[in-house]
Structures are given as C-alpha cells and as structure tokens.
Protein backbone atom coordinates (compact mmCIF):
# COMPACT_ATOMS: atom_id res chain seq x y z
CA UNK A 1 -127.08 -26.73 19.88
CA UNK A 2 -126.46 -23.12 21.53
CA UNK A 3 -123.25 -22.16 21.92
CA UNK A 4 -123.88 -21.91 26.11
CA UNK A 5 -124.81 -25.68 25.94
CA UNK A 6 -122.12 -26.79 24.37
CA UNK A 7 -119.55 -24.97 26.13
CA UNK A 8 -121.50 -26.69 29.24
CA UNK A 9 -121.57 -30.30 27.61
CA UNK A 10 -117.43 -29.76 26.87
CA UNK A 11 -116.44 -28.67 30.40
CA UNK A 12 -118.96 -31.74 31.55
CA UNK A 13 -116.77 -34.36 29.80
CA UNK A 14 -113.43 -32.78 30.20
CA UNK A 15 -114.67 -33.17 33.91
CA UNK A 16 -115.56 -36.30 34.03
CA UNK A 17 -112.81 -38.06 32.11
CA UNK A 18 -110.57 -35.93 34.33
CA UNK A 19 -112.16 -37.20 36.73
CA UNK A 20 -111.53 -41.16 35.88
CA UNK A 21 -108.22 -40.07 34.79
CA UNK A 22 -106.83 -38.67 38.27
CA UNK A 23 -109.02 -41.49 39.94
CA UNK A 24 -106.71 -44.12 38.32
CA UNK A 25 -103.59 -42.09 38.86
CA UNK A 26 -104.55 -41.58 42.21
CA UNK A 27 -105.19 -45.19 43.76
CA UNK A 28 -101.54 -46.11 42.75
CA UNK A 29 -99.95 -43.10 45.29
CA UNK A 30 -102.71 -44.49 48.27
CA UNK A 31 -102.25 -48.34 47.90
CA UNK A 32 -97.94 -47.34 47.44
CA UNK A 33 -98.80 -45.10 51.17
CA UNK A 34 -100.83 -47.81 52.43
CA UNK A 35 -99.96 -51.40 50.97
CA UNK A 36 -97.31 -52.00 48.36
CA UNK A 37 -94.36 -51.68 50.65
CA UNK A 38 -95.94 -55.22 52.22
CA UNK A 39 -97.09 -56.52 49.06
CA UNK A 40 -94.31 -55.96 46.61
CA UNK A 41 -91.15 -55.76 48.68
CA UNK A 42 -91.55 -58.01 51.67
CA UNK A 43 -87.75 -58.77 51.66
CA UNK A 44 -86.96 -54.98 52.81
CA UNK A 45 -86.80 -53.23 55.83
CA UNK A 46 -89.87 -51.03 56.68
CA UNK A 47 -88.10 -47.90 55.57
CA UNK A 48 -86.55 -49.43 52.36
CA UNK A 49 -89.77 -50.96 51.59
CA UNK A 50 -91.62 -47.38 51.96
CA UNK A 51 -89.03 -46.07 49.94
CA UNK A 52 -89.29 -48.40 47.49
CA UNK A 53 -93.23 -48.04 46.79
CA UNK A 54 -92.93 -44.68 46.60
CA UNK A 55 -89.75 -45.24 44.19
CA UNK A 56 -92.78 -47.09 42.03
CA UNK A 57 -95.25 -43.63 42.49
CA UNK A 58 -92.57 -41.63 41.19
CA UNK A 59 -92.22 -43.63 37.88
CA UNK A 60 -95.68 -42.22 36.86
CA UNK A 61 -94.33 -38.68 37.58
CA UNK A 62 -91.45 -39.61 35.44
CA UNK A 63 -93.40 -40.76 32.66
CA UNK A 64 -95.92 -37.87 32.28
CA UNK A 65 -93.34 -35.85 30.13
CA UNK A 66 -93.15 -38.28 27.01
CA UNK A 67 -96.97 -38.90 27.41
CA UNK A 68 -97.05 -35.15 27.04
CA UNK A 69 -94.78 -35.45 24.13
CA UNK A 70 -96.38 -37.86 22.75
CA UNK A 71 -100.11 -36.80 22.69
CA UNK A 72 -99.21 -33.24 22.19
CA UNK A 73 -97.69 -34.02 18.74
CA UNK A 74 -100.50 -36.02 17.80
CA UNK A 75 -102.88 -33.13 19.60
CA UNK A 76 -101.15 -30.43 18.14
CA UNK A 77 -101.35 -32.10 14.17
CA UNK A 78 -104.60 -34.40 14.25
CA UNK A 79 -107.06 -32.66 17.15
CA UNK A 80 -108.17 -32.97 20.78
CA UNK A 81 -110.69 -34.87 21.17
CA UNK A 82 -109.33 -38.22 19.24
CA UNK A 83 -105.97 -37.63 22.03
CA UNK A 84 -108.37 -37.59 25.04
CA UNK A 85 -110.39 -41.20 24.25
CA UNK A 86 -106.81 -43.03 23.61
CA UNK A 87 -105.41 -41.31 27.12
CA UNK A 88 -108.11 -42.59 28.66
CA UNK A 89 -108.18 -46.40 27.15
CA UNK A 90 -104.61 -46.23 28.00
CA UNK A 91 -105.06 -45.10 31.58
CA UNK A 92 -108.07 -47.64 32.03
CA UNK A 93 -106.70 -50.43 30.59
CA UNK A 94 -103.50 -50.04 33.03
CA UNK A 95 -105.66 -49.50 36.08
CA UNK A 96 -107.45 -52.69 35.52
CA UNK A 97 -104.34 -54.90 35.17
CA UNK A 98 -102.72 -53.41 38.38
CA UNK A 99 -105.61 -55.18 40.28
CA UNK A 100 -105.32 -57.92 38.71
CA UNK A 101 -101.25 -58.39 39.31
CA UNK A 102 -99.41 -61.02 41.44
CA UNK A 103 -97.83 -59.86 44.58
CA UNK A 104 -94.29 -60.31 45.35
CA UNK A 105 -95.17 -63.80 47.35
CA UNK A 106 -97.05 -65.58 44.16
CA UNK A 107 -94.00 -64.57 41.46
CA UNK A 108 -91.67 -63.13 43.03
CA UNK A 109 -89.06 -60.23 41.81
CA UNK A 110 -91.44 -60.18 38.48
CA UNK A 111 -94.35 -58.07 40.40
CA UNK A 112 -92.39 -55.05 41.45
CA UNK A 113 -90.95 -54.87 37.93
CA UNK A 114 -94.63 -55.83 36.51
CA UNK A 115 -95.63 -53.08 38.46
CA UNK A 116 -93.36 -50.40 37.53
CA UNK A 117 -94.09 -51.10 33.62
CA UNK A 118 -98.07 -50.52 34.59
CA UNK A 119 -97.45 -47.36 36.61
CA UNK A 120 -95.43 -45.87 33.77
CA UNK A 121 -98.06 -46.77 31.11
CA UNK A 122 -100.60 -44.84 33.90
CA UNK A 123 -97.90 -41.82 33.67
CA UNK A 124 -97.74 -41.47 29.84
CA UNK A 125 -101.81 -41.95 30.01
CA UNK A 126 -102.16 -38.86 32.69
CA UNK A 127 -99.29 -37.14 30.94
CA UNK A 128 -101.26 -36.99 28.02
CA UNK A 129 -104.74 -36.27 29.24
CA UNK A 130 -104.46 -32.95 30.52
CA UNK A 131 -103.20 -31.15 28.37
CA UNK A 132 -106.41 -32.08 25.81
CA UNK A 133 -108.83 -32.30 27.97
CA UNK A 134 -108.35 -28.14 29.44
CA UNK A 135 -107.66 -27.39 25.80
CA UNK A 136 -111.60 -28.74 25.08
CA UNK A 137 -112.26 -26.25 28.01
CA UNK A 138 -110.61 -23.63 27.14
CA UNK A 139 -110.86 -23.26 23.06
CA UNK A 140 -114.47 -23.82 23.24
CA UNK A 141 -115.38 -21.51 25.85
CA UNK A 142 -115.73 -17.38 26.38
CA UNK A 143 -113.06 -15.25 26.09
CA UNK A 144 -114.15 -13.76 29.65
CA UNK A 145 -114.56 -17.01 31.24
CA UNK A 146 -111.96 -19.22 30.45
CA UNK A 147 -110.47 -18.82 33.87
CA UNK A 148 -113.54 -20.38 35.25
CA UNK A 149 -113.97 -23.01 32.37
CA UNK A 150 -111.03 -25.02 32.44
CA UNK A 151 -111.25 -24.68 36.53
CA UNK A 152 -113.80 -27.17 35.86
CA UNK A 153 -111.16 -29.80 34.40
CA UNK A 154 -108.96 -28.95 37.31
CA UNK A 155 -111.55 -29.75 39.57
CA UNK A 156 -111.74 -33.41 38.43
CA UNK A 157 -108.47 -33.65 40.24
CA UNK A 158 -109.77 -33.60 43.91
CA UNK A 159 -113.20 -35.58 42.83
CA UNK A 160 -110.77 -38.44 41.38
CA UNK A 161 -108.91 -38.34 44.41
CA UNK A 162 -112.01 -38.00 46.45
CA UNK A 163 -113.44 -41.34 44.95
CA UNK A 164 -109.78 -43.02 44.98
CA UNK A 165 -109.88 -42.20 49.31
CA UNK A 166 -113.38 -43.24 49.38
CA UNK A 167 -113.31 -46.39 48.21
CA UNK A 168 -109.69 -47.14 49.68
CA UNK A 169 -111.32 -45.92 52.91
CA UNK A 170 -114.22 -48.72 52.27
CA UNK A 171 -111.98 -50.99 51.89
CA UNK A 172 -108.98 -50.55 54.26
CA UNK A 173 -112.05 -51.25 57.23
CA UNK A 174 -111.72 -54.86 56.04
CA UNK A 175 -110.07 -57.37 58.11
CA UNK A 176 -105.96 -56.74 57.56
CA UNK A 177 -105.89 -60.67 55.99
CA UNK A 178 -108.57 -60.15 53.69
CA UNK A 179 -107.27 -56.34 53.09
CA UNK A 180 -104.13 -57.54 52.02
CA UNK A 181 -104.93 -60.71 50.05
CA UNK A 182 -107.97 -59.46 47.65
CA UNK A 183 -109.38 -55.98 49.27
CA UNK A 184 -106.47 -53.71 47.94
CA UNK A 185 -107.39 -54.79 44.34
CA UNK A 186 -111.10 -53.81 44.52
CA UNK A 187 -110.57 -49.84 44.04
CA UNK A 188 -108.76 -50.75 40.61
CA UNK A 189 -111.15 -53.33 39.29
CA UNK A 190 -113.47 -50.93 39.68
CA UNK A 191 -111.94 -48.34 36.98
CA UNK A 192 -113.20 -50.33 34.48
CA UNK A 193 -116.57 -48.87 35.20
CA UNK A 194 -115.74 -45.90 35.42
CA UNK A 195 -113.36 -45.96 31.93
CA UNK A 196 -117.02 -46.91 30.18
CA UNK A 197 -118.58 -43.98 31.26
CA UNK A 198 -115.89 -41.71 30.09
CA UNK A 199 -115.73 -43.19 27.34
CA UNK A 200 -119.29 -43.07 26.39
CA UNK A 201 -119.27 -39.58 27.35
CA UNK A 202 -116.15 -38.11 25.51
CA UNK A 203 -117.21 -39.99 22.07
CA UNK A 204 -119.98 -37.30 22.31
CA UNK A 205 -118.57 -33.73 22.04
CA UNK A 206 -117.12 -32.14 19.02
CA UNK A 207 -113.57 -31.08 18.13
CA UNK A 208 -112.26 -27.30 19.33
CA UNK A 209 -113.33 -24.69 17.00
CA UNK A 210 -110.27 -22.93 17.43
CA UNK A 211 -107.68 -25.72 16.36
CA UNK A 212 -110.49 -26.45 13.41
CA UNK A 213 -109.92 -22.29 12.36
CA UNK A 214 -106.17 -22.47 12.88
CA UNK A 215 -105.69 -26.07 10.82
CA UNK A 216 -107.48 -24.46 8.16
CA UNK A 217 -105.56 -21.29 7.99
CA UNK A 218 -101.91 -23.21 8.06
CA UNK A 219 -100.48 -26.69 8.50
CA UNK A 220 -99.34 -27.33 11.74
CA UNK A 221 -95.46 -27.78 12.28
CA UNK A 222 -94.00 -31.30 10.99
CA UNK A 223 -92.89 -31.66 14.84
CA UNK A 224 -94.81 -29.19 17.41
CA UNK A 225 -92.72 -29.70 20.76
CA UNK A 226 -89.47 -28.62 18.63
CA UNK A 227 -91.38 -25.72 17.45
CA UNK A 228 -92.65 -24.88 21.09
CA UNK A 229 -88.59 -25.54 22.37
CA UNK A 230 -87.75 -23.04 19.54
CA UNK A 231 -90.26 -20.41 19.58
CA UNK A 232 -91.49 -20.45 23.54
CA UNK A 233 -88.50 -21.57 25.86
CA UNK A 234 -88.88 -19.56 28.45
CA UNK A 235 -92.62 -19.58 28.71
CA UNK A 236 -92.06 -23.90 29.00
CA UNK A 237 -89.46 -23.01 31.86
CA UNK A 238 -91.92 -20.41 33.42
CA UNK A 239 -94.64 -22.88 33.64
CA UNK A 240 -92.46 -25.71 34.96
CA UNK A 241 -91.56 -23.04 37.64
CA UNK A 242 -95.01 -22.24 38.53
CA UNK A 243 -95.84 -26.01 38.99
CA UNK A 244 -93.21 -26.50 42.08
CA UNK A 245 -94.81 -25.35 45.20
CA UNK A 246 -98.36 -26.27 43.56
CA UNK A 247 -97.24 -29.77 42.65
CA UNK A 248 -94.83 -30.64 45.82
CA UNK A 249 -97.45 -29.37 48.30
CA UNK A 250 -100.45 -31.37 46.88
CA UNK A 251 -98.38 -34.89 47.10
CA UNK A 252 -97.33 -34.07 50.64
CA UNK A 253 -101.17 -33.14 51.90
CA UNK A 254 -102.12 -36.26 50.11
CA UNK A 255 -99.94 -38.73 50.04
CA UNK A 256 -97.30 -38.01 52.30
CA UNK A 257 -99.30 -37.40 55.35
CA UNK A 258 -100.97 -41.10 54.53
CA UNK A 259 -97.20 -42.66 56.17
CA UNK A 260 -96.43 -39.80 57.60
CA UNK A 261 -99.56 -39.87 59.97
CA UNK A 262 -99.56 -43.51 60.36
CA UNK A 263 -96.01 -44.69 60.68
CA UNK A 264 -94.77 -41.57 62.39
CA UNK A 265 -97.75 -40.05 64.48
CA UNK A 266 -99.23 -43.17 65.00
CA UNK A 267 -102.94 -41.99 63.69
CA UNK A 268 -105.26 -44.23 62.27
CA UNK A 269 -105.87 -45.23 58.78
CA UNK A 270 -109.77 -44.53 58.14
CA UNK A 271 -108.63 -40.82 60.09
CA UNK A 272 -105.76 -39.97 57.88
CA UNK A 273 -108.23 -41.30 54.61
CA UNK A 274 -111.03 -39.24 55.48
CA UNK A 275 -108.80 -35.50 55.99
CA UNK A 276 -108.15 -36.19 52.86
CA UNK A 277 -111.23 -36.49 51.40
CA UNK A 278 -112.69 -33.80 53.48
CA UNK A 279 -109.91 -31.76 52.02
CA UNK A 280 -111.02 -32.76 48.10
CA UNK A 281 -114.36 -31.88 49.03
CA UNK A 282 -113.50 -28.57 49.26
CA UNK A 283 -111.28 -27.98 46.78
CA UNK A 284 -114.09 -29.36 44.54
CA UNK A 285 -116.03 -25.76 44.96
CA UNK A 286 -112.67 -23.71 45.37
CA UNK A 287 -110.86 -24.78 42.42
CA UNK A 288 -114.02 -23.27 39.99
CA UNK A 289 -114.07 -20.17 42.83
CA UNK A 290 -110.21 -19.32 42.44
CA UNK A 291 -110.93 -20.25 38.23
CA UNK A 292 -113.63 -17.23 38.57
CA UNK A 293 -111.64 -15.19 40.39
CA UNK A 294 -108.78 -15.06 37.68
CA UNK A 295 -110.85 -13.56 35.28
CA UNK A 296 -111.78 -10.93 37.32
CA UNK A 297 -107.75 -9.86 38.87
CA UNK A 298 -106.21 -11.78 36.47
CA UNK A 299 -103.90 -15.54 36.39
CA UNK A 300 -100.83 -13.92 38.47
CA UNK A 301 -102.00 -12.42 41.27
CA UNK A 302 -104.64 -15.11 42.60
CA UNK A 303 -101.79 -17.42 41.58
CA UNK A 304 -99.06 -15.76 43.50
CA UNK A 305 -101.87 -15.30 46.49
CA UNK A 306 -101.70 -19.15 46.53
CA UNK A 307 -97.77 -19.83 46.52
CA UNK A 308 -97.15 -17.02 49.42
CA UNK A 309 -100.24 -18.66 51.45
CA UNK A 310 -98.41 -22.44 50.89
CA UNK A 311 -95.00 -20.67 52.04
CA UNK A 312 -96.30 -19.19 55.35
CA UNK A 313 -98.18 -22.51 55.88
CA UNK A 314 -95.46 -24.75 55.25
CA UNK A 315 -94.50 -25.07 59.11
CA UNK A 316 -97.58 -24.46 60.76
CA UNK A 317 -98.76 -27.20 58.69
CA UNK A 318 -96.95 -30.18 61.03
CA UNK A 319 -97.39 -28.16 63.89
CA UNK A 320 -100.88 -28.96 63.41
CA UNK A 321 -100.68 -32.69 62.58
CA UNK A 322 -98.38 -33.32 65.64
CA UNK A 323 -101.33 -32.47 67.87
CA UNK A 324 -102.68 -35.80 66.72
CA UNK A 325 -106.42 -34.98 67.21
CA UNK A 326 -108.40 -35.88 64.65
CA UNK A 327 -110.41 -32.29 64.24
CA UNK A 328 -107.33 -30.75 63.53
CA UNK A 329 -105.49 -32.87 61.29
CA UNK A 330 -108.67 -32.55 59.00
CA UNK A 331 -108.69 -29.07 59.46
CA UNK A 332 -104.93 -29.30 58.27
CA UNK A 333 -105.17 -30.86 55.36
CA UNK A 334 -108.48 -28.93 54.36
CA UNK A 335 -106.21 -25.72 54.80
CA UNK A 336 -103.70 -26.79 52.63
CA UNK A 337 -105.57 -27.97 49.92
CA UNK A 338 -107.82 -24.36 49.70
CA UNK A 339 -104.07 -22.99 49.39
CA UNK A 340 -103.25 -25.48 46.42
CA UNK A 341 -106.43 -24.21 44.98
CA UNK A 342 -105.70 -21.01 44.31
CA UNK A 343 -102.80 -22.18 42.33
CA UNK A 344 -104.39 -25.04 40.94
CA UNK A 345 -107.73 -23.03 39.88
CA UNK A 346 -106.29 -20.35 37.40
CA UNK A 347 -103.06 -22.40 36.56
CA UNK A 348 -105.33 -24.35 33.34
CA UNK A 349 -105.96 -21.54 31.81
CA UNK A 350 -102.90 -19.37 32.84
CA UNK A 351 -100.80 -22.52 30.93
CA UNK A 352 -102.98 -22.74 27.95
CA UNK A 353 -103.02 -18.78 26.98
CA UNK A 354 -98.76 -18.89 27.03
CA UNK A 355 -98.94 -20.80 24.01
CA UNK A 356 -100.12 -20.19 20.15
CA UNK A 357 -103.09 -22.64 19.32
CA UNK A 358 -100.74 -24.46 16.50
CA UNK A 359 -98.32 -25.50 19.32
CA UNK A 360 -100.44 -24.86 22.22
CA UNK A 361 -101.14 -28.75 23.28
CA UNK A 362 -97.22 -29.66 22.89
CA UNK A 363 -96.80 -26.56 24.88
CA UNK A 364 -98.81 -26.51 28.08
CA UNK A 365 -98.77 -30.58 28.17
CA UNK A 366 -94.64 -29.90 28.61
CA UNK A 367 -94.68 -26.70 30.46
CA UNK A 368 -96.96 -28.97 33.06
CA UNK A 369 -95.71 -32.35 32.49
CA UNK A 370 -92.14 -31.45 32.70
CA UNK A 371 -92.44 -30.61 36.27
CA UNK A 372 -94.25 -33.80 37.43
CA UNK A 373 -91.21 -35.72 37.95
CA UNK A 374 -88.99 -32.92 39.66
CA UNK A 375 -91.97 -31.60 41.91
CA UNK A 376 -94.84 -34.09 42.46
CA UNK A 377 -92.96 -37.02 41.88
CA UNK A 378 -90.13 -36.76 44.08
CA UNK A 379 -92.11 -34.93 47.21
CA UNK A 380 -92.62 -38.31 49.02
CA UNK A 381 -89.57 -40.04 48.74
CA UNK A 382 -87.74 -36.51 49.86
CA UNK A 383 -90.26 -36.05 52.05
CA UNK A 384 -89.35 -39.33 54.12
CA UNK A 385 -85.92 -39.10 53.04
CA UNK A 386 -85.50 -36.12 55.43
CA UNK A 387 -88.02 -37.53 57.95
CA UNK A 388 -85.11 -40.33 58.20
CA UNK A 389 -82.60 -38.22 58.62
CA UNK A 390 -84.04 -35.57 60.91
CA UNK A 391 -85.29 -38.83 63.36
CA UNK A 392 -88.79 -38.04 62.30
CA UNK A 393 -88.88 -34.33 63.15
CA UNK A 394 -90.48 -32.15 60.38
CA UNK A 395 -88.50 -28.88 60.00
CA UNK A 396 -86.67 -30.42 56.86
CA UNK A 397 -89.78 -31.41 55.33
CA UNK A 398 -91.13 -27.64 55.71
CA UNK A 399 -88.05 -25.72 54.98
CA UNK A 400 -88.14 -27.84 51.46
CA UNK A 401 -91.73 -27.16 50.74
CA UNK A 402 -90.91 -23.24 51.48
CA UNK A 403 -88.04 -23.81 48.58
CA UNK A 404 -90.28 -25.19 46.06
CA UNK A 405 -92.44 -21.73 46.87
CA UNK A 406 -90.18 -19.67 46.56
CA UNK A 407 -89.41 -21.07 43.02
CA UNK A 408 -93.22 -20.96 42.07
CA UNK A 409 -93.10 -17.12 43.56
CA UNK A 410 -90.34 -15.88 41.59
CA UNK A 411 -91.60 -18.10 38.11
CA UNK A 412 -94.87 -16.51 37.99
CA UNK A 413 -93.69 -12.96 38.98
CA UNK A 414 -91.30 -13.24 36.18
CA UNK A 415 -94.86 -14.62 33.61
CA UNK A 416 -96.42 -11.99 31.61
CA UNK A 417 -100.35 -11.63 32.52
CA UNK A 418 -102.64 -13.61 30.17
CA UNK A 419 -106.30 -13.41 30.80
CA UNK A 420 -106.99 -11.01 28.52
CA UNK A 421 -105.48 -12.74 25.90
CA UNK A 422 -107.19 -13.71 22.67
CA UNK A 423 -106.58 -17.30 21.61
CA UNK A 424 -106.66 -16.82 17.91
C-alpha cells in the first residue's frame, strides 16, 4: 500500500473510532441535561436534582486522567493501536449497560451509584482513547501536514456529538411517558452498533512507524508518565493550560445551554437539540480548516486567534440566547463552536509534538486529560451554580468563561512553537 493511502486509511479509523468514542461520552452529558435529574434523583428538588446529574457528568471528567495514565503506560511500552481497540471495548461495553440500568423508582439509591461506576468506566475509556488514536494520526502522517491530519481525529468530536443530538433529538419527540420510561435508553443501545464498526475498522491498520523506529532504537522507560513528570513538567502544565477556555467553553455551548435554554429561557427541547447539532455540523469542516491552517502560521497563533475570539464572545454569547428566537440561538451556538475550533483544530497536533515519541502517549494523554476534570468537567455544575446565585442572570457565567481564557491565553503564549518539529 502507498504511503498516501495509508496515511488516509489511519486518519479514517482514528476518525471513526473517535467518532463512537465521543458519541458514547456524549449521550451521558445530554440525557444528565435532559433526563437523569427525573430518573435518578426524584427525591430532590429541581435544582439539587440538576446538580446532581451533572455531579454524575463530571465523574467522567474526573476519570479521564487515570484512563490517560493508564493507557499511556501501556501505549507508551506495548504500541497504539492494541490501546485504541481496548478503549473502545471499554467505552462500548459501558454505553450499552447505561441503557440497560434501573432507574431510581425500580431499585432505588443503587441506580445513581450504578450509574456513577458506568460513567467513570466511560471516563477512563475516553481518557484513554485520545491520546492513541491522534498519535495513529500524527506518527503516520507528513511532517508538513500533521496539523491537518490529526484535525481529522478532532473532528470525530462534533460528528459523535452530532449523532449523540440526533438521535436524542429523535427521540425526545416521543410522548414524555414513553420518553421517560424506555425512549431515553434507545441512543445507548444503539452504541453497540456502532462499537462493531469501530471495531472492525481499527483491527485493520498497522502500528505507528515511528514508535516501531524508536522501540527498536531503546527500551522505553520502566514507567513513562514518571519519566514525562520528570523530564517535561512544564510542557504537561502548559498543555493543561491551553485546554481551559477550549474545554470550559465547549461544555457550556453544549451542554449547558441544554438546561440553561430550557429551564431558564423557557425554549424548547427539539430547538435547543438542533443549535447544537447545527453547531457540530460546522465544526465538522472547521476543525480540518483551522488543522490546515496551523501548518501554514503555525500551532500558537491560530490557537491564540481562538482563545481571544472565545474571550470577546463570552458575553455577547447570552446576550444572544436571551433573545429567545430560534434563528439566533442557532446562530449562537454555531458561533461559538467555529471559535472552539480554532483551538480544538491545531491543539492534536500542537499536544503531540511537546513530547518525545518514547513518552509522547503518557504525555499528551496527561497534558489533555489532566484538564478534563478542572475545565470540562466542572463548567456545568459552576455554570448553574452561579446561575443560582445570580437569580438566573448570566454575567457570572461569562465573566468565568473570560477567566478560563485568559488562562488558555497566557499558557500558550508562554508554549514554544512546534509545527516544524521533527518527531524522531
């Protein structure tokens, strides 16, 4: 096989199993905006109910670190590609069984805590995905394009969240009995056809040349994520930096605005559902655009482009969703996803070329994962926090989004350019 075709078939299944990766991860934060307050913790008050789904959503974050650990080590000593078909059993097999669980009303205080053990075996699953799968991307592909490669396993983010709204959007048109007793569970069943195909898919490509070259030149370290602590500190801290605004901002356009919109602003459901997917439909061609881009002016500047857009946008943002029109919320959320993208489109590649090929899963998986938690995780449950406290008025909301930019600002101002790095 030419080298162009397999560089092609690579970024195809990092893509995909992306894909069925973030589509898993995904459904949890909808159904925890939409549904698990009512399923799972029926005893509490609306607002300590909402709290406490999104309480659940945050375990994932939480958990993304040690699958990061965890896979890196194994990434880092035995290769890739066996680390990206056990993330995505793992991530499947949870999926499945959160469809399948009891609610709160059939067993009581066991579901919530059922629950949380699932969504933390989905975070250790995610948490050690990425980190393989835009390795694949970016050690088999050109030196000049790498940018624009692992773009491609970025972009699997807003398709799995596209096909996570979709379906939840099918389904949430359903009668609110049926919704409630058996149509919730449908988006999750489903993963199970999707996990085949990924699987199917990944079994076919071949390990990365470059960890093949390096392996043979020297053993890798008896325990790479100590050798990563040791040898690239502030690089790990840099990257967890440059994750803040990009992470915090994506959970509020997509998840946040799901209760935000309908408990606060009173929009519908289907509305809120489809601004989102409108707004993954275009990140889907400006997440490979912004990849390109970085090639061409380099990681930092489209990346700081993207965290000074997100700052300036941060109140204008709920300006526009408290018109309530429908036009314009979409166009809100569409907005602030082509800002993500410009972070989110060089940031694979911009993580991956920080690091030494020996170390360089343990590294970007931590650099990445380590923020999850602080940024991502958190953004929804400080997010209505604040709403609470303000008496539903935004301005909190926004002047904490503009902190987590200003973080991501000064973190990649402080990063050395990479993109003309060599690998080896």
């Amino acid at each position: 096989m030419s080298q162009p075709a397999s560089i092609r078939r690579v970024v195809a299944a990092s893509f995909i199993g992306t894909t069925i990766e973030w589509y898993d991860f995904f459904l949890y934060g909808t159904a925890a905006a939409l549904v698990f307050d009512r399923l799972f913790f029926p005893n509490f008050d609306p607002f300590a109910a909402r709290m406490a789904a999104f309480a659940t959503f945050a375990v994932g974050f939480f958990a993304r670190p040690l699958g990061g650990v965890i896979f890196g080590h194994f990434g880092d000593r035995v290769g890739r590609k066996s680390m990206l078909v056990t993330t995505l059993m793992l991530m499947g097999a949870a999926t499945v069984l959160i469809g399948l669980l009891p609610t709160h009303a059939q067993i009581g205080a066991a579901a919530p805590a059922l629950l949380v053990l699932l969504r933390f075996a989905q975070g250790i699953g995610v948490g050690g995905e990425w980190g393989g799968a835009v390795l694949m991307a970016v050690e088999h592909g050109h030196e000049g394009r790498r940018g624009f490669h692992a773009s491609w396993v970025q972009a699997g983010v807003p398709v799995g969240l596209l096909l996570a709204n979709g379906v939840f959007h099918l389904v949430s048109g359903m009668e609110e009995k049926a919704f409630l007793s058996w149509g919730w569970r449908v988006p999750f069943l489903l993963g199970v056809l999707l996990l085949g195909v990924g699987m199917f898919i990944r079994l076919k490509i071949m390990e990365s040349p470059v960890f093949e070259k390096a392996r043979q030149q020297e053993p890798p370290p008896a325990v790479p994520v100590l050798a990563v602590l040791r040898q690239h500190p502030r690089e790990v801290l840099l990257a967890m930096g440059a994750r803040f605004a990009e992470n915090a901002f994506f959970y509020i356009f997509t998840v946040l605005v799901l209760s935000y919109g309908a408990g606060q602003l009173g929009l519908g459901r289907p509305g809120l559902l489809q601004a989102v997917m409108l707004g993954s439909a275009a990140q889907l061609f400006l997440i490979p655009f912004f990849g390109a881009l970085s090639d061409r002016l380099g990681r930092r500047p489209v990346y700081l482009g993207g965290a000074l857009f997100l700052l300036l946008y941060a109140f204008p943002f709920f300006r526009l969703l408290e018109t309530r029109q429908g036009w314009v919320v979409s166009l809100a959320v569409v907005i602030g996803l082509a800002g993500h993208a410009a972070m989110y489109g060089p940031q694979a590649a911009f993580f991956s070329e920080l690091f030494g090929t020996r170390v360089r899963y343990s590294g970007a998986s931590l650099g990445y994962q380590l923020a999850s938690p602080l940024a991502g995780g958190l953004a929804p449950m400080i997010a209505t926090a604040l709403l609470a406290w303000s008496g539903g008025r935004p301005w909190p909301v926004a002047l904490y989004l503009c902190g987590m930019s200003l973080i991501t600002l000064l973190s990649v101002w402080l990063a050395r350019e990479t993109h003309r790095r060599r690998l080896d």
